[in-house]
N, C-alpha and C. Protein backbone atom coordinates (compact mmCIF):
# COMPACT_ATOMS: atom_id res chain seq x y z
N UNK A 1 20.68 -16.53 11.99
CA UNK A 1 19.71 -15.59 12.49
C UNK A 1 19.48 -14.46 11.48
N UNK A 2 20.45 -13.89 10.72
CA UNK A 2 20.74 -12.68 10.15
C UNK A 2 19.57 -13.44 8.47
N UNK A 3 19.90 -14.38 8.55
CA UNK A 3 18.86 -15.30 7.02
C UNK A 3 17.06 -15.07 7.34
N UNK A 4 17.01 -15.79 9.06
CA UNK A 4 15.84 -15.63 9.61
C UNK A 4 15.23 -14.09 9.45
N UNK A 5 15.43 -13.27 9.93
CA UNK A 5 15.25 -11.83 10.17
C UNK A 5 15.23 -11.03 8.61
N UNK A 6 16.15 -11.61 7.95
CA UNK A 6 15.87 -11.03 5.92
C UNK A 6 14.73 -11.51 5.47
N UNK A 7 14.26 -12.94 5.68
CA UNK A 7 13.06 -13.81 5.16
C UNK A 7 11.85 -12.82 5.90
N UNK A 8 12.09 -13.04 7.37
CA UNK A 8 10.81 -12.33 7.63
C UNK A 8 10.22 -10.74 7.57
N UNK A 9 11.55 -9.95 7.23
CA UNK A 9 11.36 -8.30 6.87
C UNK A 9 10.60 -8.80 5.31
N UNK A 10 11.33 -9.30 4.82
CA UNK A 10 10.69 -9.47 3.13
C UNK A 10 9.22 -10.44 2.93
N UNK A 11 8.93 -11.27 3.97
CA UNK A 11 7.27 -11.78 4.18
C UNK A 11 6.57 -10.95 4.15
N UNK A 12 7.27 -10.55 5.49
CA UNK A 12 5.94 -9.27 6.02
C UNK A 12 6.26 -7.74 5.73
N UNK A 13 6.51 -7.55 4.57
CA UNK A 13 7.38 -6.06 4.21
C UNK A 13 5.75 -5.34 4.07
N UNK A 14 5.53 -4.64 4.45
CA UNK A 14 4.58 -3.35 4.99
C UNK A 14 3.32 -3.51 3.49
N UNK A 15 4.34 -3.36 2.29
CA UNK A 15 3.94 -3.19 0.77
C UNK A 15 3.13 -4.74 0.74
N UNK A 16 3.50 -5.79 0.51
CA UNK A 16 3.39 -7.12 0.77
C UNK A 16 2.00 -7.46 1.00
N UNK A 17 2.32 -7.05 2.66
CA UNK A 17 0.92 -7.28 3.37
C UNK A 17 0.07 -6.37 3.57
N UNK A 18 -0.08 -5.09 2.32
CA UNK A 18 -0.58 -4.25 2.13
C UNK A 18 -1.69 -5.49 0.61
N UNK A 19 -1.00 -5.30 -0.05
CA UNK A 19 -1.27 -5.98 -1.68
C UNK A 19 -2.15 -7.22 -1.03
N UNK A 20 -1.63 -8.04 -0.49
CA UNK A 20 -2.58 -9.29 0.41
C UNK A 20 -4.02 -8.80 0.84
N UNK A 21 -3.83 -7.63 1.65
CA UNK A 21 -5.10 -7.31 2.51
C UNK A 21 -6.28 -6.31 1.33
N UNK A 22 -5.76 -5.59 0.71
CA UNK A 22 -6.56 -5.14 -0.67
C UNK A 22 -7.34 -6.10 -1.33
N UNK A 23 -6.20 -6.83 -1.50
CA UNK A 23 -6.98 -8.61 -2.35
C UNK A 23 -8.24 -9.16 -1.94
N UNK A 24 -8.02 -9.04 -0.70
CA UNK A 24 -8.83 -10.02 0.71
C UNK A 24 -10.21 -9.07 0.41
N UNK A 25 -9.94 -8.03 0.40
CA UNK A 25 -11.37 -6.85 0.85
C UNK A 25 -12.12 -7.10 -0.15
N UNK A 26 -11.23 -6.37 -1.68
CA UNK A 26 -11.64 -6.57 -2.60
C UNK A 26 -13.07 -7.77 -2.85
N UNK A 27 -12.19 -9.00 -2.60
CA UNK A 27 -12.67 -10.38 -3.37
C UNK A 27 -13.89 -10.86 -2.39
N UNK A 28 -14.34 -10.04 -1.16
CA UNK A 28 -14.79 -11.00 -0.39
C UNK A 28 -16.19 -9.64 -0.80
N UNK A 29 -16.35 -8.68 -1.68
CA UNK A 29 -17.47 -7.85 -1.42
C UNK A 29 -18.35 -8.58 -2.29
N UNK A 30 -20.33 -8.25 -1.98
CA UNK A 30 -20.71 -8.73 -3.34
C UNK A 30 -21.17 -7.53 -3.85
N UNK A 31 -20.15 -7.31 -4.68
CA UNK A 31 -20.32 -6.06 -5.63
C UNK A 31 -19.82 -7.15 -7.38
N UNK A 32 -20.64 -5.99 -8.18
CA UNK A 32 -20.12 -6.85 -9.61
C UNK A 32 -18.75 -6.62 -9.53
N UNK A 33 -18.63 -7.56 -10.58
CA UNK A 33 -17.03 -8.16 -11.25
C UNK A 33 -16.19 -6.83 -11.50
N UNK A 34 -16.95 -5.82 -12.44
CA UNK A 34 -16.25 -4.52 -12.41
C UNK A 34 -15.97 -3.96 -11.96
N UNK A 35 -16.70 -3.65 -10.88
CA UNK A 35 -16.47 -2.62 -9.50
C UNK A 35 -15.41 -3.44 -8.49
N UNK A 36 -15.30 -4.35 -8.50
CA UNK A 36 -14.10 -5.46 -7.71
C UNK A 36 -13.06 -5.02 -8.57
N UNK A 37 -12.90 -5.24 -9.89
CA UNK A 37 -11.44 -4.50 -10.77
C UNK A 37 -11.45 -3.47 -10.49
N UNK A 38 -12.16 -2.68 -10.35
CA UNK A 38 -11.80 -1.18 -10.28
C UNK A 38 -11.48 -0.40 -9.30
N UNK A 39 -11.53 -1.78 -8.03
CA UNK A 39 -11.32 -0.97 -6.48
C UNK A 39 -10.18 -1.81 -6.09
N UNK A 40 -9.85 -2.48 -7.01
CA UNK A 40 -8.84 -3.93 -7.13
C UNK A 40 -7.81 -2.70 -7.26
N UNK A 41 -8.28 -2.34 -8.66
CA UNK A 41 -6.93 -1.62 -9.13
C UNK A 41 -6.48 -0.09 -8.80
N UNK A 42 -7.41 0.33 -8.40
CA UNK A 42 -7.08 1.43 -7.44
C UNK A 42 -6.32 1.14 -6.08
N UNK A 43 -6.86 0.41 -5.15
CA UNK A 43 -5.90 -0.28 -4.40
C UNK A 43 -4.45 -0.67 -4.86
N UNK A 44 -4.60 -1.44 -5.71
CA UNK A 44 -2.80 -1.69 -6.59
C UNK A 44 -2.13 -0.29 -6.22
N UNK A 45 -2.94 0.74 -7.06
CA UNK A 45 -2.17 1.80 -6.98
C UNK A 45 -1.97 2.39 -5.67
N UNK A 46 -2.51 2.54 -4.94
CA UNK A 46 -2.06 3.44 -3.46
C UNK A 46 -0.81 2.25 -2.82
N UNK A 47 -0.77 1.14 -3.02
CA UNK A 47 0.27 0.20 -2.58
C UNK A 47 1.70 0.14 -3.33
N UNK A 48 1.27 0.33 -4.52
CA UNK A 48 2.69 0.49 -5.66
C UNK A 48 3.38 1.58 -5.49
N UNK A 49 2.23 2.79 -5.15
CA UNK A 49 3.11 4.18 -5.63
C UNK A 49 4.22 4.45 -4.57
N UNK A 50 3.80 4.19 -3.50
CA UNK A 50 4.95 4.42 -1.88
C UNK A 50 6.38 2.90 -2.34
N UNK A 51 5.87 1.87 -2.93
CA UNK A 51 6.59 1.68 -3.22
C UNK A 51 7.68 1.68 -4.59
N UNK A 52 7.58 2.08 -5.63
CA UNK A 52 7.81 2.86 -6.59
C UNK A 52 8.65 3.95 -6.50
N UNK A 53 8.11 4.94 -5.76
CA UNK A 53 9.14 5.53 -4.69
C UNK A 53 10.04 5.28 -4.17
N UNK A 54 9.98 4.40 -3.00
CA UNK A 54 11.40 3.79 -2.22
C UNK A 54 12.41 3.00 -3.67
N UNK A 55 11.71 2.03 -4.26
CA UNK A 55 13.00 1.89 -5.52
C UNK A 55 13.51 2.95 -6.06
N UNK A 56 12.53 3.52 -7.03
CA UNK A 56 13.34 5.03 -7.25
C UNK A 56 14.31 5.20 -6.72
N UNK A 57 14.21 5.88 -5.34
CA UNK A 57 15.28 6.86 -4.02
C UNK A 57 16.29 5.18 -4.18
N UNK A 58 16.15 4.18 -4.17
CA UNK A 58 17.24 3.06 -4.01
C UNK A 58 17.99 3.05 -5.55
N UNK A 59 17.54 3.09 -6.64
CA UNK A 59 18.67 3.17 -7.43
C UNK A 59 19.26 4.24 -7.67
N UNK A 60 18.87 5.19 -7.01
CA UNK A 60 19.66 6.93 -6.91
C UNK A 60 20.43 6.94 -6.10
N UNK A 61 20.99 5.48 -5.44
CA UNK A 61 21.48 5.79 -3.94
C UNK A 61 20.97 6.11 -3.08
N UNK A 62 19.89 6.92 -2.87
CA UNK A 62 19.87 7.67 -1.67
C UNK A 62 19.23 6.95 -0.64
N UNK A 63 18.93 5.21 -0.48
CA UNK A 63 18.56 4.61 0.38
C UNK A 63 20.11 3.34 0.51
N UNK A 64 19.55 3.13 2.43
CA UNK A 64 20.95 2.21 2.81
C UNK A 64 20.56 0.97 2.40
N UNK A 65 19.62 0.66 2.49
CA UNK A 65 18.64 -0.86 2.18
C UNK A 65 17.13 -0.57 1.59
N UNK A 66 17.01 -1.07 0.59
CA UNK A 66 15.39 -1.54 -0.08
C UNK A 66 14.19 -2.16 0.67
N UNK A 67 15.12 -2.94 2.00
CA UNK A 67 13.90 -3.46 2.50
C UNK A 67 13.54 -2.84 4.07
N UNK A 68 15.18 -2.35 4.35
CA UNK A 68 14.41 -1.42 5.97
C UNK A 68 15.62 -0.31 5.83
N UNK A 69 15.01 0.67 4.81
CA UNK A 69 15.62 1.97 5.04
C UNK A 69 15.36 2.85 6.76
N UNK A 70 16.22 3.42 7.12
CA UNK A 70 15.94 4.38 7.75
C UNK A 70 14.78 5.13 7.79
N UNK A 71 13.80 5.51 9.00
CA UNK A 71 13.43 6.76 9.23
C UNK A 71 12.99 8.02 8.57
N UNK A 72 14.76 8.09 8.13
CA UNK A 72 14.86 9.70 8.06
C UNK A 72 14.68 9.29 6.02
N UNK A 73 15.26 8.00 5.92
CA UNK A 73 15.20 7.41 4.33
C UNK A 73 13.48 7.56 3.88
N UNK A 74 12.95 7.08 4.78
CA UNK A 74 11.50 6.61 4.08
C UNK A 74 11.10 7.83 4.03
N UNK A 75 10.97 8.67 4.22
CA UNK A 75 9.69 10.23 4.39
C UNK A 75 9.10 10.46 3.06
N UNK A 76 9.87 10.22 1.75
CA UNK A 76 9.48 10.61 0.62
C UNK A 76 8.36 9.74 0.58
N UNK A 77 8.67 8.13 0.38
CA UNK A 77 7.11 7.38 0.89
C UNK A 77 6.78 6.94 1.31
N UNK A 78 6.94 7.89 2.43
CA UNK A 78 5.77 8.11 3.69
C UNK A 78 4.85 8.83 3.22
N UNK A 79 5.65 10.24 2.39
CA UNK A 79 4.19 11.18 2.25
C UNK A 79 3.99 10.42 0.86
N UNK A 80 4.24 10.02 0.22
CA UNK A 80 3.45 9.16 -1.00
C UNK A 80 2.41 8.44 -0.83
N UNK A 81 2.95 7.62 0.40
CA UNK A 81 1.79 6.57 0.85
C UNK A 81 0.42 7.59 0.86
N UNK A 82 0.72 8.52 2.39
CA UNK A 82 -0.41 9.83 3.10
C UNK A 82 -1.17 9.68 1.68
N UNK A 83 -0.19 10.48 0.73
CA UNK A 83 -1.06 11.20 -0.57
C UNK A 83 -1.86 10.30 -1.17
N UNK A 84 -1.99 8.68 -1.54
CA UNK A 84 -2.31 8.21 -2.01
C UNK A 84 -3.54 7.40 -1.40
N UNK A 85 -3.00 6.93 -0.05
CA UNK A 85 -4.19 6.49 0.80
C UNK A 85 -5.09 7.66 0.88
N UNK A 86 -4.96 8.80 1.32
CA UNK A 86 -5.95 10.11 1.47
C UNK A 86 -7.12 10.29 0.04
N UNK A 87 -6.20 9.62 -0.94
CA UNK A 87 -7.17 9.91 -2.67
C UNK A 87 -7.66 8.95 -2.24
N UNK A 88 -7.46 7.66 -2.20
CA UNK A 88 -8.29 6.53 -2.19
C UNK A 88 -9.20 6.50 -1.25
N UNK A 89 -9.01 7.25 -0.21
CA UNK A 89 -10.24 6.93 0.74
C UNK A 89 -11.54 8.12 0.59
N UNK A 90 -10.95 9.35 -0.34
CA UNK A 90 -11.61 10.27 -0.61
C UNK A 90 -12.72 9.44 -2.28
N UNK A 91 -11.72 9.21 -2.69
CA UNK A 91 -12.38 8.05 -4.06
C UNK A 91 -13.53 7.45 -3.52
N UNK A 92 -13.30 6.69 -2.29
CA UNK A 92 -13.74 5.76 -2.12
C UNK A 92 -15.26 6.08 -1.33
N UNK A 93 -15.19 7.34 -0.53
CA UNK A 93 -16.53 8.23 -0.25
C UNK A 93 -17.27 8.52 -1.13
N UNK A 94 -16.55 8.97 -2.37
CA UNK A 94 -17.05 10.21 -3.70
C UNK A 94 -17.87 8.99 -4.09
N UNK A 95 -17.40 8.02 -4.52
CA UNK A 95 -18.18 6.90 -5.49
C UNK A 95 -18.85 5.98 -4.29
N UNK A 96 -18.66 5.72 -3.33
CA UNK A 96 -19.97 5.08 -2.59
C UNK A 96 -19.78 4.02 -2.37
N UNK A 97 -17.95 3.75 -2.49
CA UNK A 97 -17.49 1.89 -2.06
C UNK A 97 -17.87 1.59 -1.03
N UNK A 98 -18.30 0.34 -1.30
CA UNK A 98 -18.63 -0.94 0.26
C UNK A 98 -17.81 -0.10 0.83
N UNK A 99 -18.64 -0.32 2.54
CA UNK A 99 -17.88 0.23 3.42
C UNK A 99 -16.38 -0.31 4.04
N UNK A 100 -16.37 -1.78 3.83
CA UNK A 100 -15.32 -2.29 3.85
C UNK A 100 -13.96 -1.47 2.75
N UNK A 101 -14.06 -0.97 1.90
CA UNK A 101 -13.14 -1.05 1.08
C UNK A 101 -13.27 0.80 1.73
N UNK A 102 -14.08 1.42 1.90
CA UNK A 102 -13.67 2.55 2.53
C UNK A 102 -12.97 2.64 3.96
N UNK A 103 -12.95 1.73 4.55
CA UNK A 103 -12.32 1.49 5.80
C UNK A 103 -11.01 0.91 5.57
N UNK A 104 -10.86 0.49 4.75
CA UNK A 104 -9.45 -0.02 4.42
C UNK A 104 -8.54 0.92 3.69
N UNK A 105 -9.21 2.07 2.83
CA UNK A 105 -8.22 2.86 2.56
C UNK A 105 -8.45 3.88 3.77
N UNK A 106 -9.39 4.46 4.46
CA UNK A 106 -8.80 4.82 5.89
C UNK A 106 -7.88 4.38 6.88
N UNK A 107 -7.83 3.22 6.53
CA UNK A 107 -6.52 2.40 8.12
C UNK A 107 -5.29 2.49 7.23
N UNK A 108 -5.51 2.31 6.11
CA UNK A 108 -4.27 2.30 4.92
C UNK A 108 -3.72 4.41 5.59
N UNK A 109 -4.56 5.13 5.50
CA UNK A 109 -4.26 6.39 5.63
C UNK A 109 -3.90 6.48 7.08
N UNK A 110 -4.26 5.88 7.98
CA UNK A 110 -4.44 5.81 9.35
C UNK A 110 -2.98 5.43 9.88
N UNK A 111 -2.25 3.96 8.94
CA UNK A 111 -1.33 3.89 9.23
C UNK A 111 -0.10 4.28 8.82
């Protein structure tokens, strides 16, 4: 059971099926090729940086587990995530992204 429950925290790890659903938005707009990289890779970033973070705080020690820290463990990115989803969805007004890809860094901020 304890094998079952590691496989599926690490499937569906938050970051994961964050990077998946960016992909999805991304690839399905018809916007040119450039503007798909460039909302591609902005996305990358609001998904990397919260996690980037949690490694960080994990080889400093200061997390119990990499894949389901505590609560009181995650807050640093938690507000990483906030900070980063909040740019991206502000990005994503300023420059005039499909509305899809502005709604996705809102639910990204949302959640």
């Amino acid at each position: 059971m304890q094998v079952l429950a590691t496989a599926i925290t690490k499937i569906f790890n938050p970051a994961i099926t964050s990077l998946a659903t960016i992909a999805v938005a991304v690839w399905v707009q018809e916007i040119a090729t450039a503007q798909k990289m460039l909302w591609l890779i902005l996305g990358l970033f609001v998904a990397t940086v919260p996690m980037a973070v949690l490694y960080l705080q994990y080889k400093r020690g200061q997390l119990s587990s990499l894949w389901s820290p505590s609560a009181l463990e995650r807050r640093d990115s938690y507000i990483a995530w906030v900070v980063t989803a909040l740019s991206f969805s502000l990005l994503a007004f300023w420059l005039a992204a499909p509305r899809l890809i502005l709604a996705l860094g809102l639910v990204f901020l949302v959640l």
